[in-house]
PDB file of N, CA and C in Angstrom:
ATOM      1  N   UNK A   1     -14.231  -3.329 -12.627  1.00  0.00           N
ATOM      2  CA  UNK A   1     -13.026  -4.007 -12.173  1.00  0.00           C
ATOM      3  C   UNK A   1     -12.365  -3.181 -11.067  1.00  0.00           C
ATOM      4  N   UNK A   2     -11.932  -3.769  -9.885  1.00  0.00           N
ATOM      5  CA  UNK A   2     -11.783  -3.241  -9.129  1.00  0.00           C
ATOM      6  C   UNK A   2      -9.667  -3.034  -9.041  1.00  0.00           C
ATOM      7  N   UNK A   3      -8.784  -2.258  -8.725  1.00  0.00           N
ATOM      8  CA  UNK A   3      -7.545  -1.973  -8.605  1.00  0.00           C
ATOM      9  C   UNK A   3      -7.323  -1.332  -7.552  1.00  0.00           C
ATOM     10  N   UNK A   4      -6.126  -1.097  -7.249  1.00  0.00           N
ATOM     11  CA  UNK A   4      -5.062  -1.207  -6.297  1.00  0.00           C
ATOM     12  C   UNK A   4      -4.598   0.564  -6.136  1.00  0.00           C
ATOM     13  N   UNK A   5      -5.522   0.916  -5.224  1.00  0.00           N
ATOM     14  CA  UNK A   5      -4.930   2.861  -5.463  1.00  0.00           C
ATOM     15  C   UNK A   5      -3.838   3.072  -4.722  1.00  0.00           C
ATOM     16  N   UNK A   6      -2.790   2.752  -4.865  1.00  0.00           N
ATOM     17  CA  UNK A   6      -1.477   3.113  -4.559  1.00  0.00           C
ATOM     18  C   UNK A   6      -1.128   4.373  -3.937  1.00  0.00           C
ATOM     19  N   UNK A   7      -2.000   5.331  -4.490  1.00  0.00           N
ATOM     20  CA  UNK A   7      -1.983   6.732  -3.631  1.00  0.00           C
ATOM     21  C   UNK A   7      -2.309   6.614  -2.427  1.00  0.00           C
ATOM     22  N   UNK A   8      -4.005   6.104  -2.342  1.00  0.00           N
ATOM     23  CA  UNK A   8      -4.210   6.171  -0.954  1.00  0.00           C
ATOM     24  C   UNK A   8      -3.452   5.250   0.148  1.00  0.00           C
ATOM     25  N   UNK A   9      -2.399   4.324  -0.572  1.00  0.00           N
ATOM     26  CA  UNK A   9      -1.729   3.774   0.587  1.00  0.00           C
ATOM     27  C   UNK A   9      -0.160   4.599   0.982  1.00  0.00           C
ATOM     28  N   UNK A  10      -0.059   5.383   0.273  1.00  0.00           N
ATOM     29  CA  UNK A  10       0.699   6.535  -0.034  1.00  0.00           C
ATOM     30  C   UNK A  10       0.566   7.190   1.276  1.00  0.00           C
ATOM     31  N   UNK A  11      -0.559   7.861   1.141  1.00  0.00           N
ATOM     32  CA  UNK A  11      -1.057   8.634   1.936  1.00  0.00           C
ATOM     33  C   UNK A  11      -1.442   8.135   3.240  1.00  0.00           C
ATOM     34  N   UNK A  12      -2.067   7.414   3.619  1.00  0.00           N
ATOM     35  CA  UNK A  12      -2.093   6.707   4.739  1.00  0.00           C
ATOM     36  C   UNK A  12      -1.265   5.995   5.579  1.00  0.00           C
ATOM     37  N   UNK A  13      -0.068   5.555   4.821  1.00  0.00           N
ATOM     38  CA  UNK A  13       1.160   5.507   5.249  1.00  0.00           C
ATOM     39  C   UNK A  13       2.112   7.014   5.945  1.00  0.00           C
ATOM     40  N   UNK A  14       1.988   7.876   4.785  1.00  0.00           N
ATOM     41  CA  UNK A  14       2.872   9.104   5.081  1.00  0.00           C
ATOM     42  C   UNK A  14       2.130   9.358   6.638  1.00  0.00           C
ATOM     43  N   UNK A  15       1.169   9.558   6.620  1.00  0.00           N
ATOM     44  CA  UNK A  15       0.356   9.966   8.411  1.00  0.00           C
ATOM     45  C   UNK A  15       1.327   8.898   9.555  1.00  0.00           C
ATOM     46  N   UNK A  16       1.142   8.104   9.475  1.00  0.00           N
ATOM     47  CA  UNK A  16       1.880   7.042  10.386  1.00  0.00           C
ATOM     48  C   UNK A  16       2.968   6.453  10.392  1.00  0.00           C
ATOM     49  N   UNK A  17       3.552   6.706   9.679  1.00  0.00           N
ATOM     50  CA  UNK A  17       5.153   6.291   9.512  1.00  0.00           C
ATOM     51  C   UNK A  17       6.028   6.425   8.154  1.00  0.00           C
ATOM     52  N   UNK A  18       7.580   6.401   8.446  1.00  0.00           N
ATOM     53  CA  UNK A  18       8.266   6.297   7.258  1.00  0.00           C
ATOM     54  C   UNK A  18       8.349   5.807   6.397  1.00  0.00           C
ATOM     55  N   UNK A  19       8.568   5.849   5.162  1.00  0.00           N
ATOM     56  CA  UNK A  19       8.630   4.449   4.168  1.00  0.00           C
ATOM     57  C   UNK A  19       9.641   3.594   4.320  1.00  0.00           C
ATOM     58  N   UNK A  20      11.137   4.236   5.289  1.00  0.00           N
ATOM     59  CA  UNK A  20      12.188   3.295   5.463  1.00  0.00           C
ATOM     60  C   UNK A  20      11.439   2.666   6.589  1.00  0.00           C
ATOM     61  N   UNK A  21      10.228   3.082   7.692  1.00  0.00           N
ATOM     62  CA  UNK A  21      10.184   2.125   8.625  1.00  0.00           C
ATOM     63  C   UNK A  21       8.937   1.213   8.154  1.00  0.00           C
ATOM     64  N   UNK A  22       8.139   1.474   7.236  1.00  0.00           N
ATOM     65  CA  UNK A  22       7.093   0.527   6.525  1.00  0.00           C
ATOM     66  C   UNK A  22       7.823  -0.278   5.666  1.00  0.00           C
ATOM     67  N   UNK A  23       9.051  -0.013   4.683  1.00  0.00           N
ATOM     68  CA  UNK A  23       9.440  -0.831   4.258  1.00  0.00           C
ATOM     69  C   UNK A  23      10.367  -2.339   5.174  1.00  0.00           C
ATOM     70  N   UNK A  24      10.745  -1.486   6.493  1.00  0.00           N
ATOM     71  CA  UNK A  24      10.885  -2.637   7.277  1.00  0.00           C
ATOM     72  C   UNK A  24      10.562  -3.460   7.807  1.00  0.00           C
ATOM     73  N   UNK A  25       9.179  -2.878   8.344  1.00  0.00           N
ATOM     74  CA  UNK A  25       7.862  -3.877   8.909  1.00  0.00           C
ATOM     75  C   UNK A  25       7.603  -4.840   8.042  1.00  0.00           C
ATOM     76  N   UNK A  26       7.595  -4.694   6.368  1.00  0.00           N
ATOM     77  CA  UNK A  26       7.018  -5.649   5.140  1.00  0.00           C
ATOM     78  C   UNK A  26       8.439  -6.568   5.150  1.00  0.00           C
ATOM     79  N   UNK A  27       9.463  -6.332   5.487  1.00  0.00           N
ATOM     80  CA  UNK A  27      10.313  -7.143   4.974  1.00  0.00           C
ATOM     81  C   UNK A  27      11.252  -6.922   3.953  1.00  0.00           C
ATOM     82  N   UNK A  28      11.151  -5.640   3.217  1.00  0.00           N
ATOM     83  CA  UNK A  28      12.291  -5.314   3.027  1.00  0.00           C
ATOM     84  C   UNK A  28      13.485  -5.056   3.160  1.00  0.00           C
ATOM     85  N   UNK A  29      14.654  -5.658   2.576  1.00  0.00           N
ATOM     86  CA  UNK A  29      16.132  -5.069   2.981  1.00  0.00           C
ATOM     87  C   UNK A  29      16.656  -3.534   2.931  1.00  0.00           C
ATOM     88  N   UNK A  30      16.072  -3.004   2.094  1.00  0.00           N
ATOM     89  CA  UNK A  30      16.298  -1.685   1.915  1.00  0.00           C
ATOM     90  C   UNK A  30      15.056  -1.137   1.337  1.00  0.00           C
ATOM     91  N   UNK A  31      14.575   0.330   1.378  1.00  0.00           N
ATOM     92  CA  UNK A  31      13.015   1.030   1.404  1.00  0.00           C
ATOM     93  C   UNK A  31      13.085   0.855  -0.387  1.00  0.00           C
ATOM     94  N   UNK A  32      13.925   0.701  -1.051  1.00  0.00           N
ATOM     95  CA  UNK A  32      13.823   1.102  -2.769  1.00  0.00           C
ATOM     96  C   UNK A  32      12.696  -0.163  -3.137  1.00  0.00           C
ATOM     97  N   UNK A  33      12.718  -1.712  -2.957  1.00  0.00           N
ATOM     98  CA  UNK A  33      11.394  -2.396  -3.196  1.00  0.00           C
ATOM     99  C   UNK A  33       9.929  -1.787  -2.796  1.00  0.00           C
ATOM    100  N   UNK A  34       9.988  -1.237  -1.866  1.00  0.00           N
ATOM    101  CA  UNK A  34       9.195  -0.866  -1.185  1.00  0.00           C
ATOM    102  C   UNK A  34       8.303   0.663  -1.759  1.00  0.00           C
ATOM    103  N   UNK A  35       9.729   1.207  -1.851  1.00  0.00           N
ATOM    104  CA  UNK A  35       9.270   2.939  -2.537  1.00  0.00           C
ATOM    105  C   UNK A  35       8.882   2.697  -4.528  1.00  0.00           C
ATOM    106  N   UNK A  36       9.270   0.941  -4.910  1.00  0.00           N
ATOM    107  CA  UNK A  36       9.010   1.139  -6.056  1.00  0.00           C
ATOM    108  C   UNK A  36       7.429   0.397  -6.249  1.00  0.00           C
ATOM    109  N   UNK A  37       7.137  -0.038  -5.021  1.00  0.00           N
ATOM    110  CA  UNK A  37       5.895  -0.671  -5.073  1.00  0.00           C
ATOM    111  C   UNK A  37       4.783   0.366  -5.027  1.00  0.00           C
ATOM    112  N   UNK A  38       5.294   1.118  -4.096  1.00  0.00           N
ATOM    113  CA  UNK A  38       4.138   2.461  -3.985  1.00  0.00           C
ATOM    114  C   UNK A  38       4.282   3.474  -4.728  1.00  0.00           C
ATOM    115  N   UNK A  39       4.866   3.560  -5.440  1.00  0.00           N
ATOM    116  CA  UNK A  39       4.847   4.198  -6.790  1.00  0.00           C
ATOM    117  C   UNK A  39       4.429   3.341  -7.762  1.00  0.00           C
ATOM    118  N   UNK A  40       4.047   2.769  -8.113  1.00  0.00           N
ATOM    119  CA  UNK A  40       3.728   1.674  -9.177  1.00  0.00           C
ATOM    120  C   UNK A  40       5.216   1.037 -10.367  1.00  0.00           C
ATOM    121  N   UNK A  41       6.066   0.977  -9.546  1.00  0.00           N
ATOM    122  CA  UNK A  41       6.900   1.073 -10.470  1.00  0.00           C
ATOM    123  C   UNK A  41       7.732  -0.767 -10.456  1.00  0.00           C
ATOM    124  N   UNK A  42       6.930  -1.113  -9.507  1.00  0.00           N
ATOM    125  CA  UNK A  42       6.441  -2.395  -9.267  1.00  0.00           C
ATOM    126  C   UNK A  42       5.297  -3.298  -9.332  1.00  0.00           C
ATOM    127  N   UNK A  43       4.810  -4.226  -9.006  1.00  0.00           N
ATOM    128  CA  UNK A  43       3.505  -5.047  -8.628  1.00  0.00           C
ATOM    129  C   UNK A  43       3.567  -5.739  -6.898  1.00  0.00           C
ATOM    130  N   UNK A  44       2.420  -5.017  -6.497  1.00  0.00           N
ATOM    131  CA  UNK A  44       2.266  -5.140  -5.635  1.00  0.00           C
ATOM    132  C   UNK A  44       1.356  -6.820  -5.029  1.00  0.00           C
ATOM    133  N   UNK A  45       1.619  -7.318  -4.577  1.00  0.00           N
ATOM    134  CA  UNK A  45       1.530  -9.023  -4.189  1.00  0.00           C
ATOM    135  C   UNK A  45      -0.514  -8.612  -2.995  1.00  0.00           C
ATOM    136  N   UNK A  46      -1.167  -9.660  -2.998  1.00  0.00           N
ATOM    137  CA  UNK A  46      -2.038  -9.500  -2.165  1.00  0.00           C
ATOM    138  C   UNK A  46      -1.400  -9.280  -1.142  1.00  0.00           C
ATOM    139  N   UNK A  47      -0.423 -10.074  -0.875  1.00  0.00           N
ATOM    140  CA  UNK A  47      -0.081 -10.990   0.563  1.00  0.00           C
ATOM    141  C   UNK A  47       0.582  -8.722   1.154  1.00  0.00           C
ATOM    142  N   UNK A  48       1.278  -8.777   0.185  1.00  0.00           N
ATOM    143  CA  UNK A  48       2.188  -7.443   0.913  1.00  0.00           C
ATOM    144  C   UNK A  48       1.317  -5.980   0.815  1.00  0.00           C
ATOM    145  N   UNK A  49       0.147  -6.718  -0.046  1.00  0.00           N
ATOM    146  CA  UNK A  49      -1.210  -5.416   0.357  1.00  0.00           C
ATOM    147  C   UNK A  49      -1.762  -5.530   1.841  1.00  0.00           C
ATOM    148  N   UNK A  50      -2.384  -6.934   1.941  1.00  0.00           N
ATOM    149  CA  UNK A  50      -2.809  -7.412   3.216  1.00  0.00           C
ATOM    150  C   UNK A  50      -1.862  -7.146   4.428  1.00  0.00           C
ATOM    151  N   UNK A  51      -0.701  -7.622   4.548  1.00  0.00           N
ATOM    152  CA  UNK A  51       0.322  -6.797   5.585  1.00  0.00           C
ATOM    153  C   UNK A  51       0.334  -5.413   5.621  1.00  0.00           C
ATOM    154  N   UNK A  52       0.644  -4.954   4.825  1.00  0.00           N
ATOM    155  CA  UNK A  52       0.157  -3.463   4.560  1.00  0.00           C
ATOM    156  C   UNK A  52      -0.849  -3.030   5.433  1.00  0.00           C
ATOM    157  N   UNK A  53      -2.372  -3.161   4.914  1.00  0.00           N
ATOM    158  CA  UNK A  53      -3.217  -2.947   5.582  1.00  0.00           C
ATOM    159  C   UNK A  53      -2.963  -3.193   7.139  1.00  0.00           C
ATOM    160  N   UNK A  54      -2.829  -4.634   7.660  1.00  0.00           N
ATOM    161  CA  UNK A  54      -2.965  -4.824   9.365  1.00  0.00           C
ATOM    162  C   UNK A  54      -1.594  -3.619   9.862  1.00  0.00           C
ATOM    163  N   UNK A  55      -0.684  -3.950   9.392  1.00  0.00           N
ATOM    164  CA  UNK A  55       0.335  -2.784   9.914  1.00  0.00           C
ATOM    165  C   UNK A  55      -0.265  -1.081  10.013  1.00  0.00           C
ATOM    166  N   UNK A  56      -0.956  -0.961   8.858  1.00  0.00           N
ATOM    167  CA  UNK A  56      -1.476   0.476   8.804  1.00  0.00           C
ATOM    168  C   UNK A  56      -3.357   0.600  10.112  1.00  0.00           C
ATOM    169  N   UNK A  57      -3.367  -0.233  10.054  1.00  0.00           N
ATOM    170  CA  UNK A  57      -4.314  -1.219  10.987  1.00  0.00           C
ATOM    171  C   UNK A  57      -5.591  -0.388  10.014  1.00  0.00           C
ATOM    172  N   UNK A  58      -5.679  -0.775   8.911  1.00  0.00           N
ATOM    173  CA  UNK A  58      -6.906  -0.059   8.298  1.00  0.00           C
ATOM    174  C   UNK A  58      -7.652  -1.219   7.271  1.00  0.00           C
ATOM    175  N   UNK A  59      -8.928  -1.665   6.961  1.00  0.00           N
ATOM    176  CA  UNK A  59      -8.978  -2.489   6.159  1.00  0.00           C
ATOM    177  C   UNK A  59      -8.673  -2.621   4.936  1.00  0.00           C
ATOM    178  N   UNK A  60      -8.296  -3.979   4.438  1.00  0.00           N
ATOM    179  CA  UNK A  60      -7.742  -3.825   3.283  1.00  0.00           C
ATOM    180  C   UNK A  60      -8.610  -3.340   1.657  1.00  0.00           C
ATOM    181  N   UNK A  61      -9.769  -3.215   1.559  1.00  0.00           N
ATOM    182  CA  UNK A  61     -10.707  -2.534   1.017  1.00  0.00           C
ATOM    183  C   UNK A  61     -10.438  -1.294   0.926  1.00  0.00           C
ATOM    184  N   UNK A  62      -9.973  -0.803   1.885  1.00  0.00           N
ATOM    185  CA  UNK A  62      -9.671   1.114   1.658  1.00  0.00           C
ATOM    186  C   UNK A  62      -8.620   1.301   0.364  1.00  0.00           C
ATOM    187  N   UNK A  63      -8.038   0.249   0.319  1.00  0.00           N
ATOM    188  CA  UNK A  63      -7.125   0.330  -0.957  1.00  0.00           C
ATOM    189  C   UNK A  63      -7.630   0.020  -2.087  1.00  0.00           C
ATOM    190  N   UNK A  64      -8.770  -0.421  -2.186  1.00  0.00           N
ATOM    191  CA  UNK A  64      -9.329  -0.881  -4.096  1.00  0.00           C
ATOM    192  C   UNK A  64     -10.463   0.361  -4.479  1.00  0.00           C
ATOM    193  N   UNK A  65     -10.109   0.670  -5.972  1.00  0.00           N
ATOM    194  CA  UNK A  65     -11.225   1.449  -6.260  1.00  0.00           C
ATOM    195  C   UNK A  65     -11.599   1.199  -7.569  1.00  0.00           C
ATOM    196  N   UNK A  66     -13.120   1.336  -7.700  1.00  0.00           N
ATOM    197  CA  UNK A  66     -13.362   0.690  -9.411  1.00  0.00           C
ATOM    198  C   UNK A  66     -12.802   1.563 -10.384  1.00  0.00           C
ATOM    199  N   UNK A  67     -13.171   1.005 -11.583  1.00  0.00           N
ATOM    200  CA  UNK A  67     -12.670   1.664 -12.577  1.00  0.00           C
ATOM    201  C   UNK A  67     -12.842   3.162 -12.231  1.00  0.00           C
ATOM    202  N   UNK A  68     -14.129   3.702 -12.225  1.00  0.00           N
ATOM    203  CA  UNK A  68     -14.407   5.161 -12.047  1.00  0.00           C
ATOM    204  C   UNK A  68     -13.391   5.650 -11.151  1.00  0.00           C
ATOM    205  N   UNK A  69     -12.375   5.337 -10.326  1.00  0.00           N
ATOM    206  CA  UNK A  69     -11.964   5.806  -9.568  1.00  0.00           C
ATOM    207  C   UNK A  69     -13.007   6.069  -8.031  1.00  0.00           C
ATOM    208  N   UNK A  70     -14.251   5.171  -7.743  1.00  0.00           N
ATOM    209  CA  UNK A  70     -14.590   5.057  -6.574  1.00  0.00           C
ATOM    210  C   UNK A  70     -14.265   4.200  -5.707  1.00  0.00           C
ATOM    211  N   UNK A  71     -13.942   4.652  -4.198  1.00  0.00           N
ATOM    212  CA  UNK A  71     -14.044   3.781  -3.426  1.00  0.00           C
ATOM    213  C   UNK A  71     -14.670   2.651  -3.080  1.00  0.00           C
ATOM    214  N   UNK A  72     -14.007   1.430  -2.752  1.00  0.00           N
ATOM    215  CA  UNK A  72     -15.106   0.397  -2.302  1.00  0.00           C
ATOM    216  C   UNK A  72     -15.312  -0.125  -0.800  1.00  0.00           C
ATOM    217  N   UNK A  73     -16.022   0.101  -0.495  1.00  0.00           N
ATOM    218  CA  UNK A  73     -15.849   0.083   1.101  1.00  0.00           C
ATOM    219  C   UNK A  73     -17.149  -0.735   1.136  1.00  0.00           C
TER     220      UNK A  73
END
């Protein structure tokens, strides 16, 4: 089963921008939806993975990893 590694969008975010300015690009009013999504302290939507990705301009695959914790690329 494949999931949603929240770290590596963590991380790939932190390289390229803020979370107050990623949370703006997605549409957030303020970064706290945003900072609770990437922490898991939310659920994260395809649709605001997929934005995610084109904004980070990386495919959206770099974000799922199977159970084992491998990448799926």
């Amino acid at each position: 089963m494949l999931t949603v590694d929240l770290n590596k969008l963590k991380e790939i975010r932190k390289k390229q921008m803020s979370l107050e300015k990623m949370s703006s690009m997605l549409g957030y009013r303020s970064p706290n939806g945003y900072y609770y999504m990437e922490n898991g302290r939310s659920k994260i939507t395809a649709e605001t993975l997929a934005k995610a990705a084109s904004i980070l301009n990386v495919p959206i695959q770099e974000f799922f990893v199977d159970d084992e914790g491998k990448e799926q690329n």
